[in-house]
PDB file of N, CA and C in Angstrom:
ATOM      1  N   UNK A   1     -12.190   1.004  -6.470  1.00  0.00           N
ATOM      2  CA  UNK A   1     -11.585   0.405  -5.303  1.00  0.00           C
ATOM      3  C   UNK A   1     -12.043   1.161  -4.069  1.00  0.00           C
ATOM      4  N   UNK A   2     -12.415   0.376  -3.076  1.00  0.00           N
ATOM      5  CA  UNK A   2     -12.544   0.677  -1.941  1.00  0.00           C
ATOM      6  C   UNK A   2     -11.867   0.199  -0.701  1.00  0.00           C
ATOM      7  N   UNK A   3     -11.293   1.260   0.008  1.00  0.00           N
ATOM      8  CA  UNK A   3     -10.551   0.688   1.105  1.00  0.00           C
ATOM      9  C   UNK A   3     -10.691   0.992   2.545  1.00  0.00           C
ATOM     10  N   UNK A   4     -11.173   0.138   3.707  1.00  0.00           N
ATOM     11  CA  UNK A   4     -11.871   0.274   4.641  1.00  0.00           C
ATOM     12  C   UNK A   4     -11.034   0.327   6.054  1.00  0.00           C
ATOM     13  N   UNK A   5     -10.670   0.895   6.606  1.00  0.00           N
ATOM     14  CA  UNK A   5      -9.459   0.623   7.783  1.00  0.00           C
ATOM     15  C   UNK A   5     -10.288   0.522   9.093  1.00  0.00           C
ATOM     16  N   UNK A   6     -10.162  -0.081   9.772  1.00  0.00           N
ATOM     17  CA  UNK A   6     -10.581  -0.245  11.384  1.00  0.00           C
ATOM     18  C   UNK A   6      -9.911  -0.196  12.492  1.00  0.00           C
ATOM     19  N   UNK A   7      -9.519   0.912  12.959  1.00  0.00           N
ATOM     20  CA  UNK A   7      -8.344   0.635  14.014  1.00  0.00           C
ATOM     21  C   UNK A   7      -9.037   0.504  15.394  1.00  0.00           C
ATOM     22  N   UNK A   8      -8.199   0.035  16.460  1.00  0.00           N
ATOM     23  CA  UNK A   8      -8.988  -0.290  18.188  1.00  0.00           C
ATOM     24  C   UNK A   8      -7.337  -0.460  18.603  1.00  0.00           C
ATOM     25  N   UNK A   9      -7.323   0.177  19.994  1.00  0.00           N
ATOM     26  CA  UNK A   9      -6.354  -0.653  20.805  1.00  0.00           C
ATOM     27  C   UNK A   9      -6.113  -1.530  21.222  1.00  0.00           C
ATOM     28  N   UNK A  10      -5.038  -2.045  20.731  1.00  0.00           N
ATOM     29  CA  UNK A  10      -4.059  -3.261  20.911  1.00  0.00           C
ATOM     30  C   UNK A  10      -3.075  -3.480  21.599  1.00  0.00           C
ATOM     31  N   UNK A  11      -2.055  -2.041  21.446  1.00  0.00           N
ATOM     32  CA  UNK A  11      -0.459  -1.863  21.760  1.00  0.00           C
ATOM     33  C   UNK A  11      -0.550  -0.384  22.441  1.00  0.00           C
ATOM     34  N   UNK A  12       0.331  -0.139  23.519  1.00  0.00           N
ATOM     35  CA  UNK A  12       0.270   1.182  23.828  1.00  0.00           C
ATOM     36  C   UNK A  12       0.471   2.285  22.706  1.00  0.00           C
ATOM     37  N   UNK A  13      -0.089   2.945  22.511  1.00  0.00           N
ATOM     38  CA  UNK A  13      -0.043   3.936  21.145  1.00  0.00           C
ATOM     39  C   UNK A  13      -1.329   4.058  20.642  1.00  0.00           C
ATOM     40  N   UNK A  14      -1.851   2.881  20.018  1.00  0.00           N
ATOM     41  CA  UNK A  14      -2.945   2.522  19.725  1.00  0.00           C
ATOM     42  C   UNK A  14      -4.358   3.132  20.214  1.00  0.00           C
ATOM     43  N   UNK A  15      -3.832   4.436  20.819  1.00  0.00           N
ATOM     44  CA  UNK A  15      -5.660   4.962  21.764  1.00  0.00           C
ATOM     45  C   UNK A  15      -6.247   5.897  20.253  1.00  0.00           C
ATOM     46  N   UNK A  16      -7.399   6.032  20.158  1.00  0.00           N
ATOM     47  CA  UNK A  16      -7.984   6.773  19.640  1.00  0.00           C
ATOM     48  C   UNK A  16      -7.226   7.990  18.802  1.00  0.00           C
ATOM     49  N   UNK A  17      -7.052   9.057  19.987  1.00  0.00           N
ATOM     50  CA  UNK A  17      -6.133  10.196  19.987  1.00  0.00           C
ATOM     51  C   UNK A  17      -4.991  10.302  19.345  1.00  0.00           C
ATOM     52  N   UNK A  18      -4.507   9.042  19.064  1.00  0.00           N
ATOM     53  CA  UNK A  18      -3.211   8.428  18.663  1.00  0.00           C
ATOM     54  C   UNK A  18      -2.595   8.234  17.094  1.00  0.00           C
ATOM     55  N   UNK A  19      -4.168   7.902  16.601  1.00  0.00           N
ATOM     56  CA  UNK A  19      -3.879   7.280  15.165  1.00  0.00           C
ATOM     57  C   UNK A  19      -3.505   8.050  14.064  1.00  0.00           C
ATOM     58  N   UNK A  20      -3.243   7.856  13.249  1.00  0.00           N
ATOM     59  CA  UNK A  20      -3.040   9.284  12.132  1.00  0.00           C
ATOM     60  C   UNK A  20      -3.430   8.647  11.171  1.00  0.00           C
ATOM     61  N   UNK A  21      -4.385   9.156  10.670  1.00  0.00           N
ATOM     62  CA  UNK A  21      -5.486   8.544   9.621  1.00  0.00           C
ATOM     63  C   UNK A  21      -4.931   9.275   8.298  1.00  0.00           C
ATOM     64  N   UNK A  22      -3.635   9.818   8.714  1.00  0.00           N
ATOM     65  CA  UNK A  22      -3.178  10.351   7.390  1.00  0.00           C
ATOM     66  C   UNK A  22      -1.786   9.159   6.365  1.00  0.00           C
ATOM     67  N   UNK A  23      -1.772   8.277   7.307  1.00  0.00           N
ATOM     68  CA  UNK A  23      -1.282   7.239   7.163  1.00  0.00           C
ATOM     69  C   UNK A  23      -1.666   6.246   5.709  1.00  0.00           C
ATOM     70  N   UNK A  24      -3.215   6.865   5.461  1.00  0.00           N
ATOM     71  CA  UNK A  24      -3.395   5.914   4.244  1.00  0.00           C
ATOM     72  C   UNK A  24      -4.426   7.032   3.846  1.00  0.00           C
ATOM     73  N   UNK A  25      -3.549   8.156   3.290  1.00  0.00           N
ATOM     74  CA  UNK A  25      -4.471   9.608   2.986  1.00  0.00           C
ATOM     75  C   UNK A  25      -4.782   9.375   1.204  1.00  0.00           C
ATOM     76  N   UNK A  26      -5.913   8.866   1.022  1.00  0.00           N
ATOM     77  CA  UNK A  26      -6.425   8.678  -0.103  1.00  0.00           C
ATOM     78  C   UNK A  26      -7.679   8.405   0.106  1.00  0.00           C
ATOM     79  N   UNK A  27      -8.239   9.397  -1.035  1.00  0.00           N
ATOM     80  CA  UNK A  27     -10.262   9.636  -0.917  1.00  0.00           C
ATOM     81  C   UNK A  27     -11.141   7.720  -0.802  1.00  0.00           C
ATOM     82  N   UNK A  28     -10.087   7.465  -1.349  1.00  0.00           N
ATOM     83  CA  UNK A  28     -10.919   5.474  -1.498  1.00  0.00           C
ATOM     84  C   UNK A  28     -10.950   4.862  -0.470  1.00  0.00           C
ATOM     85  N   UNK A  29      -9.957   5.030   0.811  1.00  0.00           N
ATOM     86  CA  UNK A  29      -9.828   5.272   2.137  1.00  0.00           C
ATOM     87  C   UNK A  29     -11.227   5.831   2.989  1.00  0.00           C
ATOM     88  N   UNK A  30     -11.882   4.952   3.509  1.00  0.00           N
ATOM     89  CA  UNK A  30     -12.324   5.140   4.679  1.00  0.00           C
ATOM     90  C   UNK A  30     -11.825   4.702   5.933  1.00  0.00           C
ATOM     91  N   UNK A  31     -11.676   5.644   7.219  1.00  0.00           N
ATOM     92  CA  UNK A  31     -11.386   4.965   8.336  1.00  0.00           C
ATOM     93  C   UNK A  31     -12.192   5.046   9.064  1.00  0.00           C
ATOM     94  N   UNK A  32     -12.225   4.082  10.403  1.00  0.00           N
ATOM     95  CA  UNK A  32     -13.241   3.864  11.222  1.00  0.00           C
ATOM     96  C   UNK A  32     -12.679   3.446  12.841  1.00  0.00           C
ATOM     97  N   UNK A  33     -13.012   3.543  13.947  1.00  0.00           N
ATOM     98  CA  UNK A  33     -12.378   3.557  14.793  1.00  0.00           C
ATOM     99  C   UNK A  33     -13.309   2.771  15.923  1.00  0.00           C
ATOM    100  N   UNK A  34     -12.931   1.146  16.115  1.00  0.00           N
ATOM    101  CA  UNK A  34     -13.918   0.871  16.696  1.00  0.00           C
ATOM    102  C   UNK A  34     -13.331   0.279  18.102  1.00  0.00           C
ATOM    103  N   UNK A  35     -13.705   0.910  18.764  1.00  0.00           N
ATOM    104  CA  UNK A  35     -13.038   0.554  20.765  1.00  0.00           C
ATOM    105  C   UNK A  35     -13.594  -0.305  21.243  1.00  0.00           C
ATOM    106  N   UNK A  36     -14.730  -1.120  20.667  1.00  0.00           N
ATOM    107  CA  UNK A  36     -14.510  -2.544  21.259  1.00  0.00           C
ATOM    108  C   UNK A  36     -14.563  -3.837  20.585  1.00  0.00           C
ATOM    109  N   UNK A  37     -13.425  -3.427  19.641  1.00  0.00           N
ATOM    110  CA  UNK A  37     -12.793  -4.420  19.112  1.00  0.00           C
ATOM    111  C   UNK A  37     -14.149  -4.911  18.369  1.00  0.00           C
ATOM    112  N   UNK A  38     -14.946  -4.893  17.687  1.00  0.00           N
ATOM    113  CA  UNK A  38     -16.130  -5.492  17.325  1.00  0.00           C
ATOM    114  C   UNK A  38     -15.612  -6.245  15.736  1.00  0.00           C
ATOM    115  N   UNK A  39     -15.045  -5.849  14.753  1.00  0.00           N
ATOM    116  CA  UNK A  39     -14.603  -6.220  13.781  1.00  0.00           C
ATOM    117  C   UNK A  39     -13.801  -7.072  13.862  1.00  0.00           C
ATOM    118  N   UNK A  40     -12.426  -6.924  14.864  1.00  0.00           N
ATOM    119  CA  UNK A  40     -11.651  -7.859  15.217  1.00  0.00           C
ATOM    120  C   UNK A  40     -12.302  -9.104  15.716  1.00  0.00           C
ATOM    121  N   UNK A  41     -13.126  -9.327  16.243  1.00  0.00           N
ATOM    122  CA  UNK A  41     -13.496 -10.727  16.931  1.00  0.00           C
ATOM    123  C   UNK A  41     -14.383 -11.067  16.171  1.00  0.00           C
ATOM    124  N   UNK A  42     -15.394 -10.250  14.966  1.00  0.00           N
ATOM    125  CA  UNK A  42     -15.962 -11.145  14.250  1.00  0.00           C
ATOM    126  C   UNK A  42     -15.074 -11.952  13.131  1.00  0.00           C
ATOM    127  N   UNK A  43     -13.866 -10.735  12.974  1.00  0.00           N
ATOM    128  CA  UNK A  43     -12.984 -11.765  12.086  1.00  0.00           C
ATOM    129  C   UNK A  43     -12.179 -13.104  12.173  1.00  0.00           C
ATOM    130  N   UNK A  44     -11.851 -12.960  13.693  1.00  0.00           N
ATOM    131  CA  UNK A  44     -11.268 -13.767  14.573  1.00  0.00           C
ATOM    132  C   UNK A  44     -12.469 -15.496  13.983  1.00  0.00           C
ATOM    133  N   UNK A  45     -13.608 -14.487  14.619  1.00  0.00           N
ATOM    134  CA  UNK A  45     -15.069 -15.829  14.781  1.00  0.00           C
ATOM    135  C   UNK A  45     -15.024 -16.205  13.364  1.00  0.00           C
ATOM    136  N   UNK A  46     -15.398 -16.084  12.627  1.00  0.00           N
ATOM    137  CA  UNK A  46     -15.717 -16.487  11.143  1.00  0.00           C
ATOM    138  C   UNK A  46     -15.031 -16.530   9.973  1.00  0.00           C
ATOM    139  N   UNK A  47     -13.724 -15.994   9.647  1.00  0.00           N
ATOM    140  CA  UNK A  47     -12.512 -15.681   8.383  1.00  0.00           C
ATOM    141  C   UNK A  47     -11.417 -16.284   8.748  1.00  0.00           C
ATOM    142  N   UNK A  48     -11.007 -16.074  10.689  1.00  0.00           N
ATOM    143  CA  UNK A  48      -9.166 -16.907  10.526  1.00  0.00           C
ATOM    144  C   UNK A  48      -9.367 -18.004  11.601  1.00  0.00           C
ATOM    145  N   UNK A  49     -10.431 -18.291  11.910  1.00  0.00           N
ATOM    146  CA  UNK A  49     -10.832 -19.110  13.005  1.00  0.00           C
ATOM    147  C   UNK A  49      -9.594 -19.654  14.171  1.00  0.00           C
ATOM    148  N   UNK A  50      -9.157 -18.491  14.483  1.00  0.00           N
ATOM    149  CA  UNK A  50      -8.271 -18.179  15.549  1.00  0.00           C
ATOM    150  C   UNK A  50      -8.756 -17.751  16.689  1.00  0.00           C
ATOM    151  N   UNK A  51      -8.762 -17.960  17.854  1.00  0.00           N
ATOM    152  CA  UNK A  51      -9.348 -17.360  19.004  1.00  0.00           C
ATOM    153  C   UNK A  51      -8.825 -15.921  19.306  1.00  0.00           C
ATOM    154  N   UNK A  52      -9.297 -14.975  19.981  1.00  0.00           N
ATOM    155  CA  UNK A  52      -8.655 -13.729  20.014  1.00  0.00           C
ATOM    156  C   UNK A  52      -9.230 -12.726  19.001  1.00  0.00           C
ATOM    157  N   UNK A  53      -8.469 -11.751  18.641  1.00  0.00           N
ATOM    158  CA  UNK A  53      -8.918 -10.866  17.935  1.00  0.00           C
ATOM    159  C   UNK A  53      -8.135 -10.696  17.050  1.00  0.00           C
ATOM    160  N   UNK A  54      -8.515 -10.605  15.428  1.00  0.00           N
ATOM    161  CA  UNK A  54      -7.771 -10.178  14.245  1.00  0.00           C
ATOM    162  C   UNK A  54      -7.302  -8.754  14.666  1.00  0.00           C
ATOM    163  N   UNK A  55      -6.312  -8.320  14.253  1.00  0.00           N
ATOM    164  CA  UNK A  55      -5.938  -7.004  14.577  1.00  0.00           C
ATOM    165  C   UNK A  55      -4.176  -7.138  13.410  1.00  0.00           C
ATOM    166  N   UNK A  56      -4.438  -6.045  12.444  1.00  0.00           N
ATOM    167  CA  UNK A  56      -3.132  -5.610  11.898  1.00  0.00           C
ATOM    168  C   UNK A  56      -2.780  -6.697  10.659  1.00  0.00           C
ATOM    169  N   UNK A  57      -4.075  -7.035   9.772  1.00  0.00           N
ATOM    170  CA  UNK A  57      -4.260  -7.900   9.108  1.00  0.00           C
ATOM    171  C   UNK A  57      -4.847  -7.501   7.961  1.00  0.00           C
ATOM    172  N   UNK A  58      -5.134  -7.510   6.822  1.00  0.00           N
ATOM    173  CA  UNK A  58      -5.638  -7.635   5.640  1.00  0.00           C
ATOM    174  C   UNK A  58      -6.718  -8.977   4.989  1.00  0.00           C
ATOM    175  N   UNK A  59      -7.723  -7.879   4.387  1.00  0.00           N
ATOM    176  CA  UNK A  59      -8.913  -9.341   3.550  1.00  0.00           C
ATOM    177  C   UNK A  59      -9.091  -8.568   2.106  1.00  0.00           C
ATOM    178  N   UNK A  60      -8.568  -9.398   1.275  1.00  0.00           N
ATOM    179  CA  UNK A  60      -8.559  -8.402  -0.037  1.00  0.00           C
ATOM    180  C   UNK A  60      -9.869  -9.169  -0.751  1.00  0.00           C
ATOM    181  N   UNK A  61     -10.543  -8.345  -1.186  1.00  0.00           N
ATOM    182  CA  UNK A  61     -12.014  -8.821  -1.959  1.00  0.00           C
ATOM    183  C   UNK A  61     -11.788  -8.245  -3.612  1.00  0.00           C
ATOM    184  N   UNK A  62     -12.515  -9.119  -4.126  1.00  0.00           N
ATOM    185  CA  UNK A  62     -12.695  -8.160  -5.939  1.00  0.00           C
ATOM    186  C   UNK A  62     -13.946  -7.569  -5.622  1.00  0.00           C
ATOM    187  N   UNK A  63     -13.918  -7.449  -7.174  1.00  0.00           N
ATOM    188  CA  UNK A  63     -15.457  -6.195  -7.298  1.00  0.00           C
ATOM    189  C   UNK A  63     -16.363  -6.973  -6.935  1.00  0.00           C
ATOM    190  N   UNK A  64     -16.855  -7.970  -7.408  1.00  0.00           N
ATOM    191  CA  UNK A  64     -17.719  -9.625  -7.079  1.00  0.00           C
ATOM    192  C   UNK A  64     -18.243  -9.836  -5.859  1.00  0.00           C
ATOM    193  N   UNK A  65     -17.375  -9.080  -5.100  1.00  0.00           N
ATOM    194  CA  UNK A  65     -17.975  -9.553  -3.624  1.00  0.00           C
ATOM    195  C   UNK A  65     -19.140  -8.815  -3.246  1.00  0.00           C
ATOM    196  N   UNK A  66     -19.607 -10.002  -2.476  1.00  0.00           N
ATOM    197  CA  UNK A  66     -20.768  -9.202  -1.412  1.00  0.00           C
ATOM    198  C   UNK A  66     -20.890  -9.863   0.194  1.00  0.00           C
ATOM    199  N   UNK A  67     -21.732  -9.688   0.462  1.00  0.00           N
ATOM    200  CA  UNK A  67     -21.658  -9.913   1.674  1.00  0.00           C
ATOM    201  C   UNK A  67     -22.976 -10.489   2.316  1.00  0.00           C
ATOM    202  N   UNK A  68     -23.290 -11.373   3.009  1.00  0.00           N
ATOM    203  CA  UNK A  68     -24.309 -11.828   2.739  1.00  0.00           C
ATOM    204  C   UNK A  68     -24.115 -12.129   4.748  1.00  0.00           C
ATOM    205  N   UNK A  69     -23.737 -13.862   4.622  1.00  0.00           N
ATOM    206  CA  UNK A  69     -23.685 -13.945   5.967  1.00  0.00           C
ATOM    207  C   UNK A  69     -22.258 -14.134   6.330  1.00  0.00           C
ATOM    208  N   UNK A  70     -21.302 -13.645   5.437  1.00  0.00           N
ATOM    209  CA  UNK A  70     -19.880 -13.678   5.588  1.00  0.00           C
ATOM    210  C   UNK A  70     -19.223 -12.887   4.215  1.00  0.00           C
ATOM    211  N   UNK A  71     -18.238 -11.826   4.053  1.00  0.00           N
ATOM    212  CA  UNK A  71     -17.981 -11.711   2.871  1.00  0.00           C
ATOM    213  C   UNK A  71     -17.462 -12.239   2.258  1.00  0.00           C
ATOM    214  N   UNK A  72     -17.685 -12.492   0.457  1.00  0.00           N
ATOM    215  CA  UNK A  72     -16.427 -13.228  -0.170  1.00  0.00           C
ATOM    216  C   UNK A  72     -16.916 -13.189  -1.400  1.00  0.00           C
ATOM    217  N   UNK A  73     -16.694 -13.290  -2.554  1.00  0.00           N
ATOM    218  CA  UNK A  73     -15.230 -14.279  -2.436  1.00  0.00           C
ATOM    219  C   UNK A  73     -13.424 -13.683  -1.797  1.00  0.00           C
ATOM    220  N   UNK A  74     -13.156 -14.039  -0.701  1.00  0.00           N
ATOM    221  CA  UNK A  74     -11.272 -14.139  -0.278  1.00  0.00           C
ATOM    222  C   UNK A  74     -10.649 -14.496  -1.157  1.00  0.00           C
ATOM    223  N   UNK A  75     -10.028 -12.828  -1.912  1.00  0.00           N
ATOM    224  CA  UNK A  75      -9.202 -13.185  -2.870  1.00  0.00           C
ATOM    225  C   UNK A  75      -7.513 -13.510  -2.093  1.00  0.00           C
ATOM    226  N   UNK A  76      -7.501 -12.707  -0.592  1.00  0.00           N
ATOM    227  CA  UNK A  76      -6.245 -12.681  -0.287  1.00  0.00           C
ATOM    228  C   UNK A  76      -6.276 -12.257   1.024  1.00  0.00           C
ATOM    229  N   UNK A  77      -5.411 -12.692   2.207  1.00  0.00           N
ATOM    230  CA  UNK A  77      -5.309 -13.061   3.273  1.00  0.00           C
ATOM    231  C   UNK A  77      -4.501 -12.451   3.766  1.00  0.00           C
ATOM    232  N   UNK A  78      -3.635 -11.400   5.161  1.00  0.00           N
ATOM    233  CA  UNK A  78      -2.542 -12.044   5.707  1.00  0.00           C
ATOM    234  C   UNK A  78      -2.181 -10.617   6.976  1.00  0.00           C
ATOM    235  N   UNK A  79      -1.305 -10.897   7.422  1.00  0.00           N
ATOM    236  CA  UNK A  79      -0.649  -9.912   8.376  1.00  0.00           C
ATOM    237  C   UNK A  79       0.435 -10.740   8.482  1.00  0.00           C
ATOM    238  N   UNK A  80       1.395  -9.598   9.195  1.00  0.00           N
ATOM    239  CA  UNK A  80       0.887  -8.230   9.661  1.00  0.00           C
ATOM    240  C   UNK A  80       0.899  -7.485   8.069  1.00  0.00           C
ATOM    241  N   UNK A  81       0.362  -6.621   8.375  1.00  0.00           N
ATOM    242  CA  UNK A  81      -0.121  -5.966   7.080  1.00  0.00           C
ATOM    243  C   UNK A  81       1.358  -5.682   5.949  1.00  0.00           C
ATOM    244  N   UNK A  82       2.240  -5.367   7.171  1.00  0.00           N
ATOM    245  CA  UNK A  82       3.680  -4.193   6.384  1.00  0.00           C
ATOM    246  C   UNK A  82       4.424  -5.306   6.013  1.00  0.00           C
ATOM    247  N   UNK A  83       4.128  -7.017   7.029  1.00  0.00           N
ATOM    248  CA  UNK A  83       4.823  -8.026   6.883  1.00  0.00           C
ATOM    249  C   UNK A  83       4.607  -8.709   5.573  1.00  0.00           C
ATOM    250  N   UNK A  84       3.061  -8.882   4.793  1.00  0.00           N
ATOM    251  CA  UNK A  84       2.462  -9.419   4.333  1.00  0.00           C
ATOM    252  C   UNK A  84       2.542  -8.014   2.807  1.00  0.00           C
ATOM    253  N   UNK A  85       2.886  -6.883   3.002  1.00  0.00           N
ATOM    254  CA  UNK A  85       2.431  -5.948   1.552  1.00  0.00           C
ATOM    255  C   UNK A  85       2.993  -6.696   0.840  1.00  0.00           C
ATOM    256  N   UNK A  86       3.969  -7.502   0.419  1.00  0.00           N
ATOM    257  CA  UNK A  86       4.347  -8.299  -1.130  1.00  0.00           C
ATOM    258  C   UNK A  86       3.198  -8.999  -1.520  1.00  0.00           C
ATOM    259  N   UNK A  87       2.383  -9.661  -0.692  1.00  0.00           N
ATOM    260  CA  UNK A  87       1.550 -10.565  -0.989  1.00  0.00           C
ATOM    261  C   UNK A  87       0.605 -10.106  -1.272  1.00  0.00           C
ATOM    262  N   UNK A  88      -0.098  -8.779  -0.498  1.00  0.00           N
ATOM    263  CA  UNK A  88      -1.001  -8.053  -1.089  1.00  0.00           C
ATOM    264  C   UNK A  88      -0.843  -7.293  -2.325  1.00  0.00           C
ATOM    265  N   UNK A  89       0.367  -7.056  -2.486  1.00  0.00           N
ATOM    266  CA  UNK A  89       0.679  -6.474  -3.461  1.00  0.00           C
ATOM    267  C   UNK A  89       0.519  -6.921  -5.092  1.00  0.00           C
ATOM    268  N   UNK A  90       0.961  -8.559  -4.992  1.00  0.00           N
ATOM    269  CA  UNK A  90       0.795  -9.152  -5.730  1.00  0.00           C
ATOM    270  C   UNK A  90      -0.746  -9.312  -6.254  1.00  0.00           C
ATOM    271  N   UNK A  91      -1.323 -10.170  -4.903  1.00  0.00           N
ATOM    272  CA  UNK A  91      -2.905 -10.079  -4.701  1.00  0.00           C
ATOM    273  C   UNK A  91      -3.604  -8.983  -5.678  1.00  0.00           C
ATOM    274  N   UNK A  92      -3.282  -7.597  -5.256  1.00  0.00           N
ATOM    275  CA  UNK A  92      -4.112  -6.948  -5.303  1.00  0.00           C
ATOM    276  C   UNK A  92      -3.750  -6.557  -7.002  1.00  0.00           C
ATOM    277  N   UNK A  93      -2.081  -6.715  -8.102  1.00  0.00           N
ATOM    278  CA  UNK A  93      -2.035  -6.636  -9.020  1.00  0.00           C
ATOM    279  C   UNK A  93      -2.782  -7.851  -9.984  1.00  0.00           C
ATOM    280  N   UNK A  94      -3.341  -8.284  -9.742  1.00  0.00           N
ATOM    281  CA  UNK A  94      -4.066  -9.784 -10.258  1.00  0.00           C
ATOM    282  C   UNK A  94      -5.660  -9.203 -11.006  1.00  0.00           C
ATOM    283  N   UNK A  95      -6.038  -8.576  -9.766  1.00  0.00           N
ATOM    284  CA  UNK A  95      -7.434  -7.900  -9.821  1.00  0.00           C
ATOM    285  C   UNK A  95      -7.314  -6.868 -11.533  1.00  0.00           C
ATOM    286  N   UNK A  96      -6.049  -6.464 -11.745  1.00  0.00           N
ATOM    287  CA  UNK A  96      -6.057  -6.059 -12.810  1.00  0.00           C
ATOM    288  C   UNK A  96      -6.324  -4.799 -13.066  1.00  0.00           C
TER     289      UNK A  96
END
């Protein structure tokens, strides 16, 4: 398992300086910190086809995936993340 975090400001708090990457302190955990929103609006553009920027959301993939000119296969969808953990939770017990 691999798990990829992207944080950017959104909400006051949200600066750089701010984050505590100890929040999801496990080696499978990578974080990444991108300030202009670059992840958010491609997700926005191509996965929830919402205008704006994805931000505080989840894309759960299996091992299967790759990535080509979009990733997938989308095993599982949703935010806000803390709103949505049952679903990931479930989601992510499926994978097995």
């Amino acid at each position: 398992m691999r798990v990829y975090v992207v944080w950017f400001d959104m909400l006051a708090g949200d600066a750089r300086q701010l984050v505590d990457t100890r929040v999801l302190n496990d080696p499978r955990v990578s974080n990444f910190y991108d300030p202009n929103k670059t992840v958010g609006s491609w997700f926005s553009e191509h996965m929830d086809r919402e205008k704006g920027i994805v931000w505080d959301a989840y894309f759960l993939y299996g091992s299967d995936a790759s990535w080509v000119s979009e990733p997938g296969p989308l095993l599982s969808s949703g935010r806000t993340v803390i709103g949505s953990s049952a679903d990931l939770a479930t989601a992510f017990h499926r994978l097995g």
